[in-house]
PDB file of N, CA and C in Angstrom:
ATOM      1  N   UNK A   1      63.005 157.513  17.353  1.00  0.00           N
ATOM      2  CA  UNK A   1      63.699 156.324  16.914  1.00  0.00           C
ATOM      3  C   UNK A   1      64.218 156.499  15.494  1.00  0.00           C
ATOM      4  N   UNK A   2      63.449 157.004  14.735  1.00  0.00           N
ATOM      5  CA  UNK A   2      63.735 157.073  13.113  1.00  0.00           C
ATOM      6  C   UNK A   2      64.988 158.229  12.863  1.00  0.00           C
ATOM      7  N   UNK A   3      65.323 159.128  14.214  1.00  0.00           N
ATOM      8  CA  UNK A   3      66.092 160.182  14.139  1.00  0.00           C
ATOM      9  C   UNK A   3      67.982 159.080  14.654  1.00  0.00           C
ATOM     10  N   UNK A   4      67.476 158.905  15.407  1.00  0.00           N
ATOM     11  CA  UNK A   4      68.763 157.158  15.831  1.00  0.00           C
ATOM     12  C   UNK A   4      69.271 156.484  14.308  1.00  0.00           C
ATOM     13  N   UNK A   5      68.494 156.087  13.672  1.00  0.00           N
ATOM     14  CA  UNK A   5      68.660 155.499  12.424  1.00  0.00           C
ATOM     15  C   UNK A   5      69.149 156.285  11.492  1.00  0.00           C
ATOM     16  N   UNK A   6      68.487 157.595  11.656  1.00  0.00           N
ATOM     17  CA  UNK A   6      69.383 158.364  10.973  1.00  0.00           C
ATOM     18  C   UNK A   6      70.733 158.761  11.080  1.00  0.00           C
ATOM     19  N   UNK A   7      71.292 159.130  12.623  1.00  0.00           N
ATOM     20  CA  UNK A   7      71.841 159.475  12.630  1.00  0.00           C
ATOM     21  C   UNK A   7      73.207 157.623  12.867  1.00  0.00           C
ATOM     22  N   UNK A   8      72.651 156.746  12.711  1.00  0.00           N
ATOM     23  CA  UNK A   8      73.213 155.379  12.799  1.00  0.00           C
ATOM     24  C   UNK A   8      74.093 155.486  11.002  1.00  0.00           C
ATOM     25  N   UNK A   9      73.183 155.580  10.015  1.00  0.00           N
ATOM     26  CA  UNK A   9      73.467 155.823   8.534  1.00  0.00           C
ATOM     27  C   UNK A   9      74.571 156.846   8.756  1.00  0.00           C
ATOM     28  N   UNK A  10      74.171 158.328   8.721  1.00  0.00           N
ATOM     29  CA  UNK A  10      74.909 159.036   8.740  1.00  0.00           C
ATOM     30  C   UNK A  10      75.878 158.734   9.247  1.00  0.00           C
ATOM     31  N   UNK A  11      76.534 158.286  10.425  1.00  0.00           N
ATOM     32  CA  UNK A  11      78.008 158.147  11.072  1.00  0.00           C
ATOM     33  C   UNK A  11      78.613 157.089  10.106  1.00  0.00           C
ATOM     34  N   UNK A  12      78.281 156.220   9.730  1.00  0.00           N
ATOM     35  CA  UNK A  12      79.017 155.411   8.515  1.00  0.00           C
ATOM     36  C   UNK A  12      80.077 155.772   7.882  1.00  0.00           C
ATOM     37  N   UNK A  13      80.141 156.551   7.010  1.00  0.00           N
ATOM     38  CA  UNK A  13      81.148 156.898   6.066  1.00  0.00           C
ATOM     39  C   UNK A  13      81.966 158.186   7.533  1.00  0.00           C
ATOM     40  N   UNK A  14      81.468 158.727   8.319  1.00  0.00           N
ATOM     41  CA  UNK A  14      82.024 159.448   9.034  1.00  0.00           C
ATOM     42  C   UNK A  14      83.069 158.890   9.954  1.00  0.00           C
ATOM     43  N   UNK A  15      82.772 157.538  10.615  1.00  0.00           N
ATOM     44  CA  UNK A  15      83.482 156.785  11.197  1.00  0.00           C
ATOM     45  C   UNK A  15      84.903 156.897  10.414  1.00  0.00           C
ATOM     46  N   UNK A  16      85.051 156.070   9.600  1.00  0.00           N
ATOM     47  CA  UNK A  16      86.336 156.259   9.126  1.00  0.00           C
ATOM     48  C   UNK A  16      85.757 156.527   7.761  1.00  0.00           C
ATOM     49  N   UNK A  17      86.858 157.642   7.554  1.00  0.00           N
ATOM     50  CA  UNK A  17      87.019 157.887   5.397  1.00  0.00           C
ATOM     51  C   UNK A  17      87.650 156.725   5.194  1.00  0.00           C
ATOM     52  N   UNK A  18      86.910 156.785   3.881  1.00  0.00           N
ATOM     53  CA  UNK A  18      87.097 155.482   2.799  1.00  0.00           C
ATOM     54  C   UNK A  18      86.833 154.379   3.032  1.00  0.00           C
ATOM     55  N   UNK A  19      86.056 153.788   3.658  1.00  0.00           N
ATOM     56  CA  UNK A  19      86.337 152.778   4.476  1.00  0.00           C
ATOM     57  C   UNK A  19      86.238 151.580   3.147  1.00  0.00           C
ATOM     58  N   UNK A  20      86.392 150.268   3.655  1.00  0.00           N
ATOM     59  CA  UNK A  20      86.280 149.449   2.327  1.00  0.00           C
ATOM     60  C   UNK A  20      88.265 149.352   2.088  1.00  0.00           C
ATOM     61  N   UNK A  21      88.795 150.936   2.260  1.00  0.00           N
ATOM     62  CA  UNK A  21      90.714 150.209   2.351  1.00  0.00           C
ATOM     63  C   UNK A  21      91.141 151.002   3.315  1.00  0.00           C
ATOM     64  N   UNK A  22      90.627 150.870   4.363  1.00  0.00           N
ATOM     65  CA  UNK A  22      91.574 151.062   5.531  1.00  0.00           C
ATOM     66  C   UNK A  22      90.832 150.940   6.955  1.00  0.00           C
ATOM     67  N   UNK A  23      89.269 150.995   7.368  1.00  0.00           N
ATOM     68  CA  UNK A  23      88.655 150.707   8.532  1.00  0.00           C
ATOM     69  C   UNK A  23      88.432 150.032   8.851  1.00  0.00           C
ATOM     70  N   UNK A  24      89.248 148.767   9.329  1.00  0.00           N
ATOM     71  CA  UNK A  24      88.890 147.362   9.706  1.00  0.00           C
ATOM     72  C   UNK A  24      87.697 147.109  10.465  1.00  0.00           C
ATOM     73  N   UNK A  25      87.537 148.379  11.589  1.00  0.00           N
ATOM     74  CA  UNK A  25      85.938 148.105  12.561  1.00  0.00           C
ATOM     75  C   UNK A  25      85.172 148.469  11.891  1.00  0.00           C
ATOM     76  N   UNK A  26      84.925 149.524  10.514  1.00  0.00           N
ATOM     77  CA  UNK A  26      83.742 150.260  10.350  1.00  0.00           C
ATOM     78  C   UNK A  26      83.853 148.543   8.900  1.00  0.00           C
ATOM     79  N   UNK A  27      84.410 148.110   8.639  1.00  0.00           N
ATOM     80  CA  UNK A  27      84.471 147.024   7.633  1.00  0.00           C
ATOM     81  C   UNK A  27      83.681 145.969   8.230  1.00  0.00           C
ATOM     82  N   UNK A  28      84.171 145.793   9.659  1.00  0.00           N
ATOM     83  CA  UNK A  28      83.896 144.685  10.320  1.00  0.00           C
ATOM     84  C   UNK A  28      82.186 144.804  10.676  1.00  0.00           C
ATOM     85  N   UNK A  29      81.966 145.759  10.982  1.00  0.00           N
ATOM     86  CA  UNK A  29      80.372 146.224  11.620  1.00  0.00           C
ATOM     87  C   UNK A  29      79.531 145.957  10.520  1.00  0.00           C
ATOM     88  N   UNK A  30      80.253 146.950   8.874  1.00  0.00           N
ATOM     89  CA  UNK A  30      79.194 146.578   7.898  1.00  0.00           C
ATOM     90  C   UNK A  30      78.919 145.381   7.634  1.00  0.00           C
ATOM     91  N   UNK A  31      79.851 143.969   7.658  1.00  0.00           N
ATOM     92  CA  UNK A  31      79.993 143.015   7.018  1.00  0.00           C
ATOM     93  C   UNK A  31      79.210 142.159   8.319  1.00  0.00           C
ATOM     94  N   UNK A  32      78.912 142.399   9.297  1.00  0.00           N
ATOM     95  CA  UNK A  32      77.297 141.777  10.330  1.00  0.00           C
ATOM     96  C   UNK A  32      76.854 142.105  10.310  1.00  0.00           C
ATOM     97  N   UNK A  33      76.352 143.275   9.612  1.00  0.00           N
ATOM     98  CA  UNK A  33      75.015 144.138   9.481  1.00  0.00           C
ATOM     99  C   UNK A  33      74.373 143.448   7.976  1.00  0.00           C
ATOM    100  N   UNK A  34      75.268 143.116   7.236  1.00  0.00           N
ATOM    101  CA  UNK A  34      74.276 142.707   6.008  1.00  0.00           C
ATOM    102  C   UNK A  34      74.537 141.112   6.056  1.00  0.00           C
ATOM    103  N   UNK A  35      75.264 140.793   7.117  1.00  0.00           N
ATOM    104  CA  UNK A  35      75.434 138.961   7.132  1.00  0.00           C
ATOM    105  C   UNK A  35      74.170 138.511   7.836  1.00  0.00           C
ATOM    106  N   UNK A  36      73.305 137.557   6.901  1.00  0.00           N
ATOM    107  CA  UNK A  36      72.041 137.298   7.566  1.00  0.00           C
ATOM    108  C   UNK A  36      72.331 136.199   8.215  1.00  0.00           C
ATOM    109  N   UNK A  37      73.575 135.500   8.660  1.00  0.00           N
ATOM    110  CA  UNK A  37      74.401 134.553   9.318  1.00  0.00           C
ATOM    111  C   UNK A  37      74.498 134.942  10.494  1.00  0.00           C
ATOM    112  N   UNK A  38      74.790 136.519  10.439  1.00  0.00           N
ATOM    113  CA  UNK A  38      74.966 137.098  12.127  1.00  0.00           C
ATOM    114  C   UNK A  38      73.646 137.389  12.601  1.00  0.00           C
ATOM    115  N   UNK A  39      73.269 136.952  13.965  1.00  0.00           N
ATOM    116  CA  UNK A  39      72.491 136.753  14.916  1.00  0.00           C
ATOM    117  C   UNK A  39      71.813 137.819  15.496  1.00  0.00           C
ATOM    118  N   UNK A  40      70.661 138.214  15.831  1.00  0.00           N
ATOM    119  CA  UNK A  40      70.943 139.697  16.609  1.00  0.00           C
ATOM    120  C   UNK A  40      71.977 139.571  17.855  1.00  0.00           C
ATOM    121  N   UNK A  41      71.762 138.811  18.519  1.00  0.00           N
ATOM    122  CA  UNK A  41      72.686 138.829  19.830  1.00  0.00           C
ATOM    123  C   UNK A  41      74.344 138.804  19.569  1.00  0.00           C
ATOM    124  N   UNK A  42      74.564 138.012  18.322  1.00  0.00           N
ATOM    125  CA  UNK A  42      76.375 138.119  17.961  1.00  0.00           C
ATOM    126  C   UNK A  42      76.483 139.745  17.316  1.00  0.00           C
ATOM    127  N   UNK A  43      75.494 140.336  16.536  1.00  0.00           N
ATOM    128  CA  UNK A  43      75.677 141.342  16.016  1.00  0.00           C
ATOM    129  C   UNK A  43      75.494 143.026  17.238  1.00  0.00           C
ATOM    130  N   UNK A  44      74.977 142.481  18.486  1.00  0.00           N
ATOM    131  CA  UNK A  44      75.005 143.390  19.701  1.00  0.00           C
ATOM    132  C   UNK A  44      76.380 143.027  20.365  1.00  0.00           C
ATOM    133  N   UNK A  45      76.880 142.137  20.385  1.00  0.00           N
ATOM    134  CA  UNK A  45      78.227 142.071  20.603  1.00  0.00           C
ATOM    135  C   UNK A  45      79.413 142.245  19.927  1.00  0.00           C
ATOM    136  N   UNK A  46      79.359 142.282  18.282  1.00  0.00           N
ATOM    137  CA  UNK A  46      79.890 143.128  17.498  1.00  0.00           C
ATOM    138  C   UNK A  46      80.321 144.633  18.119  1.00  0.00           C
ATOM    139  N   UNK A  47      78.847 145.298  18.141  1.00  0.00           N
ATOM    140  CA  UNK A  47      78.931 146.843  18.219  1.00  0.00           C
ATOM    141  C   UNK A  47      78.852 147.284  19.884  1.00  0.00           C
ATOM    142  N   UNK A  48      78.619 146.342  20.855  1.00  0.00           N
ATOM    143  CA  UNK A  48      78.803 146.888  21.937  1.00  0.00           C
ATOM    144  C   UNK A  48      79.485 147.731  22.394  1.00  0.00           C
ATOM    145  N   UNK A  49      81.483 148.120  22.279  1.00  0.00           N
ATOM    146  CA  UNK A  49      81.857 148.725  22.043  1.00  0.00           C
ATOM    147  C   UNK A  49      80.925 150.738  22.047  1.00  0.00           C
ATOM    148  N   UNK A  50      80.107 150.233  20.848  1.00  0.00           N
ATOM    149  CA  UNK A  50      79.596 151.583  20.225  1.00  0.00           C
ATOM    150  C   UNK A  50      77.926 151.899  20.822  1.00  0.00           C
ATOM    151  N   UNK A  51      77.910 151.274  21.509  1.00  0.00           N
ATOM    152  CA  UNK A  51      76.325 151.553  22.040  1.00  0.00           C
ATOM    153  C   UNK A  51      76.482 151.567  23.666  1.00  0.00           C
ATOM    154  N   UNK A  52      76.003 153.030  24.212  1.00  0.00           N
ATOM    155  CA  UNK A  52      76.170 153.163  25.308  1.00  0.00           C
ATOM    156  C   UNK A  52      74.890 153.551  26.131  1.00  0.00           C
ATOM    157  N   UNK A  53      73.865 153.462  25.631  1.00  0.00           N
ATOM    158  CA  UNK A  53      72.909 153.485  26.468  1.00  0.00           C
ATOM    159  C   UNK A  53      71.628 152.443  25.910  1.00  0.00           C
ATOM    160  N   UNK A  54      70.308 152.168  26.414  1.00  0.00           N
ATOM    161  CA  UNK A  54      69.464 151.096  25.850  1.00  0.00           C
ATOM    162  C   UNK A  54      68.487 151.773  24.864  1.00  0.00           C
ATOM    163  N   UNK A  55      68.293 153.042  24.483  1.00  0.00           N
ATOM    164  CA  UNK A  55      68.031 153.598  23.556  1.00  0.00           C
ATOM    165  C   UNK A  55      68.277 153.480  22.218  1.00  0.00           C
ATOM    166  N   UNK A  56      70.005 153.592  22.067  1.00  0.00           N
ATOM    167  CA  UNK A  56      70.655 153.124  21.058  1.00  0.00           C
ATOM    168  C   UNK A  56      70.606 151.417  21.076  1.00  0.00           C
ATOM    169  N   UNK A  57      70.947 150.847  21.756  1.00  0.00           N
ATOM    170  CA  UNK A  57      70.678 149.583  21.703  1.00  0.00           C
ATOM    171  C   UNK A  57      69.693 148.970  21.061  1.00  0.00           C
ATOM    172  N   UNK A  58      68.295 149.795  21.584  1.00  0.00           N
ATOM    173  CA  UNK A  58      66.959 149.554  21.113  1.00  0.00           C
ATOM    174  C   UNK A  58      66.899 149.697  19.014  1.00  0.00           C
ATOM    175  N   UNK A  59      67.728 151.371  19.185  1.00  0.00           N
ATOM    176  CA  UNK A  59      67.764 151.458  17.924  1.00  0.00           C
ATOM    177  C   UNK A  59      68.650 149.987  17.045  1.00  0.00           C
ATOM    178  N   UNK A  60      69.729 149.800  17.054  1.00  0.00           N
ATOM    179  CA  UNK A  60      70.894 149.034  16.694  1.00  0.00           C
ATOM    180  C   UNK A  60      69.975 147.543  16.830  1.00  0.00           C
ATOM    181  N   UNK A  61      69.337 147.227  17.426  1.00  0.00           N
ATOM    182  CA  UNK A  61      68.427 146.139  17.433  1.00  0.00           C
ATOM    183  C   UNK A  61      67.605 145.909  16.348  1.00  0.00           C
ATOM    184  N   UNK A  62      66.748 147.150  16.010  1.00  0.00           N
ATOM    185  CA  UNK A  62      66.006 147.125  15.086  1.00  0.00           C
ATOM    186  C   UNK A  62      66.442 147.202  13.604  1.00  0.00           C
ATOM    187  N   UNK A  63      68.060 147.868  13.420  1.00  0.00           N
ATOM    188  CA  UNK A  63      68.487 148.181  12.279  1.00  0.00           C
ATOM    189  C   UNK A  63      68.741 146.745  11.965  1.00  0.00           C
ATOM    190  N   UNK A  64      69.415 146.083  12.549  1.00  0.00           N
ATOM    191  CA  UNK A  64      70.112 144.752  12.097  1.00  0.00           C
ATOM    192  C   UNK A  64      68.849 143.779  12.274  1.00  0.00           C
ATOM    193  N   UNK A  65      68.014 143.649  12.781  1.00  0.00           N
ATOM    194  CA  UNK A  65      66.546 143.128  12.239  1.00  0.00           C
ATOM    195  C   UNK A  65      65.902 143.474  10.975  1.00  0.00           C
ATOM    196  N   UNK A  66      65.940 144.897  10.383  1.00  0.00           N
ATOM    197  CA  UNK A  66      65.664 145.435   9.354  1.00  0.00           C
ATOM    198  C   UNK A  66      66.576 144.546   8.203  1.00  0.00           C
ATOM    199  N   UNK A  67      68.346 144.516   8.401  1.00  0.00           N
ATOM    200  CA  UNK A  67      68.688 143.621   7.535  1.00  0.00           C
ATOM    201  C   UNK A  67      68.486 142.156   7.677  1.00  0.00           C
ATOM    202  N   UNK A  68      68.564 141.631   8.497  1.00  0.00           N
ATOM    203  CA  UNK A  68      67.812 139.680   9.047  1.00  0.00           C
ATOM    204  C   UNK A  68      66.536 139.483   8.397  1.00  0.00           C
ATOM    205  N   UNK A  69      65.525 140.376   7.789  1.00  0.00           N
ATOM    206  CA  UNK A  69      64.359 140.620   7.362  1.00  0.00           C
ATOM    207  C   UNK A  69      64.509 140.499   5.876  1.00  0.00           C
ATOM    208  N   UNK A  70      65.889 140.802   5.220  1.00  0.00           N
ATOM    209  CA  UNK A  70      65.586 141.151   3.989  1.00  0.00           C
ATOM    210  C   UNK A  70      66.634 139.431   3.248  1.00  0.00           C
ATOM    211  N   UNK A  71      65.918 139.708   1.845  1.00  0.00           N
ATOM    212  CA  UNK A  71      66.730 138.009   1.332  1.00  0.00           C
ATOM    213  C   UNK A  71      67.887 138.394   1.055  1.00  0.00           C
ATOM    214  N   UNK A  72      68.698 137.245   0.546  1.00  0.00           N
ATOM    215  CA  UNK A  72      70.081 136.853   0.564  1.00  0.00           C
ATOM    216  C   UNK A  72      70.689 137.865  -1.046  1.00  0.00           C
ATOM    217  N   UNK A  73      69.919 138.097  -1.722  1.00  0.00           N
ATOM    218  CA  UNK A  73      69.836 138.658  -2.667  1.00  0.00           C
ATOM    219  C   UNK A  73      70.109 140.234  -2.734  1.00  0.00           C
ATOM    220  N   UNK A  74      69.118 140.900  -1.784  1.00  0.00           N
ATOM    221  CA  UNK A  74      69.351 142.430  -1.212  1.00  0.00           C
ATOM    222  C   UNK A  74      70.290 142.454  -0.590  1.00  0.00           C
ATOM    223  N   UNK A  75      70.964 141.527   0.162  1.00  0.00           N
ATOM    224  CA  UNK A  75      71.856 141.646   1.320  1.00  0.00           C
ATOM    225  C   UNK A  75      72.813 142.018   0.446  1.00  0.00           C
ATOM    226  N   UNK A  76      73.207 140.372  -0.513  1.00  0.00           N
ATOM    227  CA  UNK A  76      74.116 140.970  -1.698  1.00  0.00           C
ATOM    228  C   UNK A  76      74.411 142.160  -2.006  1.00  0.00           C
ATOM    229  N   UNK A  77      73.229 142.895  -2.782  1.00  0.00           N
ATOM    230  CA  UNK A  77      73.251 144.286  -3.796  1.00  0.00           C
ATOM    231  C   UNK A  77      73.480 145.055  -2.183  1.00  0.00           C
ATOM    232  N   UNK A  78      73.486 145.247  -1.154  1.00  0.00           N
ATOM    233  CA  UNK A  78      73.960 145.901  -0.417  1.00  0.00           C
ATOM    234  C   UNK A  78      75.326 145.983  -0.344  1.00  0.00           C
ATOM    235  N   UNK A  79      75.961 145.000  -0.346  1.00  0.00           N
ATOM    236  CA  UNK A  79      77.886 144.645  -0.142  1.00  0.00           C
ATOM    237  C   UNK A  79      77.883 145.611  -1.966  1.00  0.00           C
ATOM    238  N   UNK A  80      77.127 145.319  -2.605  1.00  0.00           N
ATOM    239  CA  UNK A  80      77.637 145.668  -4.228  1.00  0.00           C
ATOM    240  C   UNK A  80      77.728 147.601  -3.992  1.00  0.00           C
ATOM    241  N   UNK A  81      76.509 147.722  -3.141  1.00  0.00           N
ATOM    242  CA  UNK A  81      76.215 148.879  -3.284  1.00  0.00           C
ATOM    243  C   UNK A  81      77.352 149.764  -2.166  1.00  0.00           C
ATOM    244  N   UNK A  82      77.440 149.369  -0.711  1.00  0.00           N
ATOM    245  CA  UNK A  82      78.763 149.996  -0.362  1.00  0.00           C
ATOM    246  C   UNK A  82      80.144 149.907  -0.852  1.00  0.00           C
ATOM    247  N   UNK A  83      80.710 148.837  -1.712  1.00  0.00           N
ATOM    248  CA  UNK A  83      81.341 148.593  -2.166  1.00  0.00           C
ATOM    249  C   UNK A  83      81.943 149.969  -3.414  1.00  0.00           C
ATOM    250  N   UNK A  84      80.520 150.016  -4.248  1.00  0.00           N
ATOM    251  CA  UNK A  84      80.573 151.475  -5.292  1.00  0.00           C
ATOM    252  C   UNK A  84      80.685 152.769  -4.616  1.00  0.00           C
ATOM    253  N   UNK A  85      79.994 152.864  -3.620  1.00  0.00           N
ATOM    254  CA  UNK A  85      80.206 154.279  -2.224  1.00  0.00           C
ATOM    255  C   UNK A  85      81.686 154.068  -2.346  1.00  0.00           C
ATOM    256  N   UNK A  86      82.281 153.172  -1.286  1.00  0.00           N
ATOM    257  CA  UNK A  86      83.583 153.436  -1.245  1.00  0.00           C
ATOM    258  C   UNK A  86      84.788 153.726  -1.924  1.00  0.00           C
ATOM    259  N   UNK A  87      84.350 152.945  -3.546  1.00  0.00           N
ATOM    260  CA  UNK A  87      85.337 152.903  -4.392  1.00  0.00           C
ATOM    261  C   UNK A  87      85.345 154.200  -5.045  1.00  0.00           C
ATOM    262  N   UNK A  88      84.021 155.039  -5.489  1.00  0.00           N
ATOM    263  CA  UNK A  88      83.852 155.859  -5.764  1.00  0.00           C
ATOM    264  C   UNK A  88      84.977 157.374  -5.605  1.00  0.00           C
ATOM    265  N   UNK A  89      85.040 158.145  -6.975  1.00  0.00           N
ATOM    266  CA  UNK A  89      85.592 159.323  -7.122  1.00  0.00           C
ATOM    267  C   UNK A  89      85.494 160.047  -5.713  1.00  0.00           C
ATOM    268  N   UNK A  90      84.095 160.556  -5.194  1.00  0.00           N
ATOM    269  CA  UNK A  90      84.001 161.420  -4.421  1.00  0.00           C
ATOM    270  C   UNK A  90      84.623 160.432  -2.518  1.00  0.00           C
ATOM    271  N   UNK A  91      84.987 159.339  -2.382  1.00  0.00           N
ATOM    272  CA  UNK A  91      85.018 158.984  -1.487  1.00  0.00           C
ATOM    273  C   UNK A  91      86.778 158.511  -1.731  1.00  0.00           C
ATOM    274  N   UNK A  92      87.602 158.767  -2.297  1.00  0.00           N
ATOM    275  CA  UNK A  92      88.763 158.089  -2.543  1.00  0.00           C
ATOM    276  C   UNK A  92      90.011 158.816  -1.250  1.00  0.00           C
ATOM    277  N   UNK A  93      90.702 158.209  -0.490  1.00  0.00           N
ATOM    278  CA  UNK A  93      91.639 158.576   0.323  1.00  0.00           C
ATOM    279  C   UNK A  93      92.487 159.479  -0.458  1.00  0.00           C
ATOM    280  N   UNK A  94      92.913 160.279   0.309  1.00  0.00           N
ATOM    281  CA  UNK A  94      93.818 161.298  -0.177  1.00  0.00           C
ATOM    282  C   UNK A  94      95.219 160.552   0.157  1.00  0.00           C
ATOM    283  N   UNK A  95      96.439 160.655  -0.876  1.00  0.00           N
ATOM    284  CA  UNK A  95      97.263 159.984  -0.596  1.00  0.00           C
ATOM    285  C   UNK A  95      98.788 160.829  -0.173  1.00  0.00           C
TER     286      UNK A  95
END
């Protein structure tokens, strides 16, 4: 399971480069993953699309419980913190 999560993180920035100005789905996924507004069940219908067996499901369940778990505060410094990933030197679109 902890290898799922890993490899859940890892595809992030892989999904689309740069994301933050130009991946509307990989934008859209982060922004219910740290919304403690989104539901588990609205946030499995978010990513359905991207989960094709109940393994991953299982995993993708637990990640977005992991954020529903945490306060409104962390959630924040999370948006602050992908926000600096994306904007960042080493992550900038090639133009």
């Amino acid at each position: 399971m902890k290898l799922v999560f890993l490899f859940l993180l890892v595809t992030i920035p892989i999904c689309c480069y740069a994301s933050g100005s130009g991946c509307s789905i990989l934008d859209e996924v982060i922004r219910g993953t740290i919304n403690s507004t989104v539901t588990l069940n609205d946030y499995m219908k978010l990513v359905k699309p991207y989960v094709h067996d109940r393994f991953t499901a299982k995993a993708v369940k637990q990640f977005k419980q992991c954020f529903l778990d945490q306060t409104d505060k962390t959630l924040e410094n999370v948006g602050v913190m992908m926000d600096a990933i994306f904007n960042s030197q080493s992550c900038q679109q090639s133009s």
